[in-house]
Protein backbone atom coordinates (compact mmCIF):
# COMPACT_ATOMS: atom_id res chain seq x y z
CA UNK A 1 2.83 75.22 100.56
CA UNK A 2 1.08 73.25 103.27
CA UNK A 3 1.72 74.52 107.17
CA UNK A 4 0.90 72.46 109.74
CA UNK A 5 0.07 74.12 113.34
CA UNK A 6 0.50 72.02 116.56
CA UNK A 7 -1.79 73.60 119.64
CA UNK A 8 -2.49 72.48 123.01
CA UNK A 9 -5.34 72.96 125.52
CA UNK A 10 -3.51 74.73 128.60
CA UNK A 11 -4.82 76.41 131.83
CA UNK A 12 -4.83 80.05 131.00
CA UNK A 13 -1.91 81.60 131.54
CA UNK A 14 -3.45 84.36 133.85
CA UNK A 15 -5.18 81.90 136.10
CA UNK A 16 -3.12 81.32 139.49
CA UNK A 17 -3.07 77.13 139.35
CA UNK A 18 -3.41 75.41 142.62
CA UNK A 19 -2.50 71.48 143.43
CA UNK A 20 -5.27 69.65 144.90
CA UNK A 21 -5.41 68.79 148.26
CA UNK A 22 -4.73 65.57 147.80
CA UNK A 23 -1.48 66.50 145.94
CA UNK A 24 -2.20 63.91 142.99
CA UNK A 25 -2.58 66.57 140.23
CA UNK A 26 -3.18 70.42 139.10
CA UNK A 27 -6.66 71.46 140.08
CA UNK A 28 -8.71 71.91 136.75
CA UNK A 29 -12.41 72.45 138.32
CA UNK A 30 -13.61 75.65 136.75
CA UNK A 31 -10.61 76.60 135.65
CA UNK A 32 -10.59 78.92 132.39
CA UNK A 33 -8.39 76.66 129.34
CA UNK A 34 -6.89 78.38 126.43
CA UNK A 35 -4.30 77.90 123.61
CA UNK A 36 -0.83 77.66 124.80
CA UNK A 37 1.02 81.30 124.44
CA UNK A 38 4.03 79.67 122.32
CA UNK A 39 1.05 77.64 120.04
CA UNK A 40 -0.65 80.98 119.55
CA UNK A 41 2.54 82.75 118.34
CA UNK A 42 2.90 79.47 116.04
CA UNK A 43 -0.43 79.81 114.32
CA UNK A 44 -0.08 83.29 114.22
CA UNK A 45 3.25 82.97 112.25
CA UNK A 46 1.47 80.08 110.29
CA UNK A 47 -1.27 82.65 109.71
CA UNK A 48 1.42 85.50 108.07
CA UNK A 49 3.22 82.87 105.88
CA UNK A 50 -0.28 82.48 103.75
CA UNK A 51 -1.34 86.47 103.82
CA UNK A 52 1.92 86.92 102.44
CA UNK A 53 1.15 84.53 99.48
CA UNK A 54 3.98 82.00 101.29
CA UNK A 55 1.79 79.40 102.40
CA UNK A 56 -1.95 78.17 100.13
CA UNK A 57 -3.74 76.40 103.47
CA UNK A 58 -2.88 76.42 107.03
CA UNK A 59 -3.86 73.23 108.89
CA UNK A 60 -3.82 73.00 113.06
CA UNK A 61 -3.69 69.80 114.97
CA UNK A 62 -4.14 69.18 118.51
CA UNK A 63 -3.52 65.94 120.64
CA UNK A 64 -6.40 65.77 123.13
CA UNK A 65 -9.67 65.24 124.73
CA UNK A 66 -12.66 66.34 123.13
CA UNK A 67 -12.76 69.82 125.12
CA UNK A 68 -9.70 70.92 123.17
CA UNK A 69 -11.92 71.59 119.87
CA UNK A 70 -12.68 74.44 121.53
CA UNK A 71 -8.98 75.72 120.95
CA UNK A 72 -8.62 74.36 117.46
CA UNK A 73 -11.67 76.45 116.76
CA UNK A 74 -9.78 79.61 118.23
CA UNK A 75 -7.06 78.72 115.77
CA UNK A 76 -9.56 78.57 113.12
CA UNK A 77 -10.61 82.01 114.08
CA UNK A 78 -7.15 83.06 114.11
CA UNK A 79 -6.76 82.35 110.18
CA UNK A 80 -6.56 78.84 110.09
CA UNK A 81 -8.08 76.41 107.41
CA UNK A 82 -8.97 73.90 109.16
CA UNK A 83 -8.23 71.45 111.95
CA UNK A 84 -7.33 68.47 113.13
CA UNK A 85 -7.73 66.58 116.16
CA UNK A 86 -6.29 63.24 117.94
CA UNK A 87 -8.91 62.23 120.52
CA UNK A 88 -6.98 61.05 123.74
CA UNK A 89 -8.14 61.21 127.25
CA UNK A 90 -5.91 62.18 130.30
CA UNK A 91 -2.16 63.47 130.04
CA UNK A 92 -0.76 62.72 126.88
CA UNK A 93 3.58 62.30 127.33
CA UNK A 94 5.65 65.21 124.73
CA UNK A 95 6.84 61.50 123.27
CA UNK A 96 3.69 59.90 122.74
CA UNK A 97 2.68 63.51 121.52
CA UNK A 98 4.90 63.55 118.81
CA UNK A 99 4.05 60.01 117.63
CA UNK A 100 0.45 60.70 117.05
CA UNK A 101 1.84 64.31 115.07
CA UNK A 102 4.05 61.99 113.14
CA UNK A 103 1.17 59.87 111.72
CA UNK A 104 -0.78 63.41 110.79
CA UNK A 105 2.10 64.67 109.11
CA UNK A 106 2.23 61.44 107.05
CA UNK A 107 -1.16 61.94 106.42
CA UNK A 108 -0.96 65.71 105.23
CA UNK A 109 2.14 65.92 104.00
CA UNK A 110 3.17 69.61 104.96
CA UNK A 111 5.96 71.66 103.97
CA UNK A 112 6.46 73.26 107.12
CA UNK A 113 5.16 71.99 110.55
CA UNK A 114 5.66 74.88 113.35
CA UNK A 115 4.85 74.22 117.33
CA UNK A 116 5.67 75.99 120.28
CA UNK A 117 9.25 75.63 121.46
CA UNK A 118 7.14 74.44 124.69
CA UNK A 119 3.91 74.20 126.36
CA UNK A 120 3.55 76.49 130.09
CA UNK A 121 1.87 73.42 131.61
CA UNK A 122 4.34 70.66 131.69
CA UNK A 123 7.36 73.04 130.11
CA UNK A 124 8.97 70.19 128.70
CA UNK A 125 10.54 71.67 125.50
CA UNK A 126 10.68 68.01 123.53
CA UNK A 127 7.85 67.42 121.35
CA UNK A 128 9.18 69.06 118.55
CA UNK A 129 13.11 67.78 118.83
CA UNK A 130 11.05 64.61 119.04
CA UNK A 131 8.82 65.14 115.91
CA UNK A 132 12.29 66.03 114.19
CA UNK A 133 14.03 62.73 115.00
CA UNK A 134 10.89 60.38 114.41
CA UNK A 135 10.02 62.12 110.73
CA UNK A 136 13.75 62.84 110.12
CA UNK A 137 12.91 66.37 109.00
CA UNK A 138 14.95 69.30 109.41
CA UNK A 139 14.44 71.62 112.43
CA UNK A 140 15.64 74.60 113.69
CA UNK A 141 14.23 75.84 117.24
CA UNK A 142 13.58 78.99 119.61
CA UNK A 143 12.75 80.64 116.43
CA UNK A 144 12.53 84.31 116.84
CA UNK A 145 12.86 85.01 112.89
CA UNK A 146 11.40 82.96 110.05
CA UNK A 147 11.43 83.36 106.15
CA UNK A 148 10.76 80.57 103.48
CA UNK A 149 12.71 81.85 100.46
CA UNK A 150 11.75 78.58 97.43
CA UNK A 151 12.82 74.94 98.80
CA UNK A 152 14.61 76.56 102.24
CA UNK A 153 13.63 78.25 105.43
CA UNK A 154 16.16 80.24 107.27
CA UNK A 155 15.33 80.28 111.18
CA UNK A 156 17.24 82.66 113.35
CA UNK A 157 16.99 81.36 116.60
CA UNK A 158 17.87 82.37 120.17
CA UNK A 159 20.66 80.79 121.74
CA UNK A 160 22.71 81.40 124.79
CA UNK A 161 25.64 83.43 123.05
CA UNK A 162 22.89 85.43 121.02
CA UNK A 163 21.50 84.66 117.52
CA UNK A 164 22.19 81.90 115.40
CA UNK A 165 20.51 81.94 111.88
CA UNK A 166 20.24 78.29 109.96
CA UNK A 167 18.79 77.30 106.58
CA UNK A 168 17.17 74.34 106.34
CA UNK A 169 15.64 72.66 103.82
CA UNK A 170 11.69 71.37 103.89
CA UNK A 171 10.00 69.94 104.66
CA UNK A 172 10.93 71.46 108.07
CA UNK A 173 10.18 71.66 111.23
CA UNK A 174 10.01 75.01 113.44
CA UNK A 175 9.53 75.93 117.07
CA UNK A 176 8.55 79.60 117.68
CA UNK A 177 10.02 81.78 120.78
CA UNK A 178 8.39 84.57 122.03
CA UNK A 179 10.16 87.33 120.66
CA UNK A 180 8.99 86.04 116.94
CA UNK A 181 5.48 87.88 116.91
CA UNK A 182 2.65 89.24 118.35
CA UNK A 183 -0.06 87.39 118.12
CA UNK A 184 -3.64 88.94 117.00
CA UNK A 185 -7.24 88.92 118.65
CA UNK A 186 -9.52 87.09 117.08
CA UNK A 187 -12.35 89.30 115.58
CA UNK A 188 -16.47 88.45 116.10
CA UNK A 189 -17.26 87.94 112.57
CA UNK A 190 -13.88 85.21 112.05
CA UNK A 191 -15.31 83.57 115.35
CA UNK A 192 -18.72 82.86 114.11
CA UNK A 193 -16.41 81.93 110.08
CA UNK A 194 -14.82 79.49 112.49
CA UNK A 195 -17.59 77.34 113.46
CA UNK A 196 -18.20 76.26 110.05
CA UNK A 197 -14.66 75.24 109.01
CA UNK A 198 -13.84 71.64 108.83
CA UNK A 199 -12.86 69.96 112.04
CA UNK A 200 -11.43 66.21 111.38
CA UNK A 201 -11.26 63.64 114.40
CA UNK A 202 -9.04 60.82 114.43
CA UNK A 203 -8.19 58.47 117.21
CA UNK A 204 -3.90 56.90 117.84
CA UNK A 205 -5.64 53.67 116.24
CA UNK A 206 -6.03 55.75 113.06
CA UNK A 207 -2.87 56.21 113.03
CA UNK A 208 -1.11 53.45 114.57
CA UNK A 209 0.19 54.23 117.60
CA UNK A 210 -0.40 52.81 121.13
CA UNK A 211 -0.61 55.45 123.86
CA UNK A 212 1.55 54.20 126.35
CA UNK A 213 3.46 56.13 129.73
CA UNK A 214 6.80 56.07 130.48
CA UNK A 215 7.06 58.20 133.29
CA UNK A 216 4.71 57.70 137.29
CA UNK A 217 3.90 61.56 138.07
CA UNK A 218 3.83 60.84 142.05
CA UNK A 219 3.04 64.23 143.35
CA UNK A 220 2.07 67.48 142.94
CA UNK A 221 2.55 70.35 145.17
CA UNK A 222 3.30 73.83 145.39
CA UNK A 223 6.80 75.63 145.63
CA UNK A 224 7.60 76.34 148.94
CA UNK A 225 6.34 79.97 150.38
CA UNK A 226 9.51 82.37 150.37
CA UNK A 227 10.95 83.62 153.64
CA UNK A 228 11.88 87.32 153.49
CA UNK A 229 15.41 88.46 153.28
CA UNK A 230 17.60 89.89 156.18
CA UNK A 231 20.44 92.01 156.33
CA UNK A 232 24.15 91.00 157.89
CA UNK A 233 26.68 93.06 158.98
CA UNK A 234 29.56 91.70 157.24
CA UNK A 235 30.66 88.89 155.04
CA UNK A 236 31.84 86.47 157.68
CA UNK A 237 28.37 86.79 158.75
CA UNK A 238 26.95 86.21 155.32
CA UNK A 239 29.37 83.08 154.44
CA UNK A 240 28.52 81.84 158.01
CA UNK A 241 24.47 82.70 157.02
CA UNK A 242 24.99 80.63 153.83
CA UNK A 243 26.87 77.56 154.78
CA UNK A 244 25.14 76.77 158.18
CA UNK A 245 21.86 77.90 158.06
CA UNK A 246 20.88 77.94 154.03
CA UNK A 247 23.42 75.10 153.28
CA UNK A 248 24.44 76.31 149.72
CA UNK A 249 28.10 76.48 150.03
CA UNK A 250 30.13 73.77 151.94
């Protein structure tokens, strides 16, 4: 079986990330880029199907510029086979995204394809829902549990009244939640493995699709600094507090 690993070049999620001062976008200048948390826990899942004889090659894809080889070779180091990348410059849209996966998963035909529920960057939560509809594949989301048993998967995934487990059969698609691993470091000697591992480059004209956006991003600017709390002396002065001054009841 054949699993195919989305990943995306993110700012580290330890890094505070500041708006420029312009406001037209995220300052990136020096700022340290690694695989999306919910990716990692996707190729580390991808990872366990094939030590546990599930999966025979693990294959991860990424949608972006050149820099983000340097993730798909983390994923490499991480157990993958080998990778794949769509070369586009600037922000890519989740829709757009999930076109260009849609023409690698015609071209390598996998059994399972597993992404990140989301990515912490623009925490959209549609590429795979999108990838889904546009391949017509079943998919079952927020996956904190996973197990292939023959021609099925069953997914137990997270949902607001608690756990929901579905069977689906693949090809599938699968996007991981937190709670469904812990991902591993990636050792020196599988590091230096990594660099000789095939790396494949295709452009959206390989596989026919325009990159096109939908959507103006106008500005970009930073939550608003929170004032500290005070204390009232008794409800009337609370609901007075709340309607008048922070306007959240009428």
């Amino acid at each position: 079986m054949k699993v195919l690993v989305a990943v995306k070049r993110v700012v580290d999620y330890n890094v505070k990330v500041r708006a420029k001062a312009d406001g037209s976008d995220v300052d990136l200048n020096n700022v340290k880029m690694a695989i999306n948390p919910f990716c990692e826990i996707a190729v580390e899942e991808a990872v366990r199907l094939k030590e546990a004889g599930v999966a025979t090659e693990v294959v991860a894809v990424s949608v972006g510029p050149k820099a983000c080889q340097e993730q798909l070779r983390t994923a490499l180091a991480l157990g993958a086979d080998r990778a794949v990348q769509v070369e586009v410059d600037g922000v890519v849209e989740p829709l757009v995204v999930a076109k260009l996966l849609k023409g690698v998963v015609e071209k390598e035909a996998p059994q399972l394809v597993i992404l990140g529920k989301q990515s912490i960057d623009g925490d959209n939560n549609q590429t795979g829902q999108m990838l889904g509809a546009l391949t017509n594949m079943a998919q079952g989301t927020f996956a904190s549990e996973v197990k292939v048993d023959g021609d099925s998967v069953s997914v137990t995934r997270e949902i607001d009244g608690g756990l929901q487990t579905v069977k689906l059969a693949l090809p599938a698609i699968v996007t991981t939640d937190l709670r469904l691993n812990e991902p591993r470091y990636a050792s020196l000697p599988n590091i230096m493995k990594a660099k000789k591992k095939p790396l494949d480059v295709f452009t959206p004209d390989d596989l026919g699709v325009a990159v096109t956006k939908h959507v103006t991003q106008v500005k970009v600017e930073p939550p608003a600094e929170r004032q500290a709390g005070i204390k009232v002396e008794d409800v009337a002065t609370l609901v007075d507090k709340l309607k008048n001054e922070a306007k959240v009841i009428a």
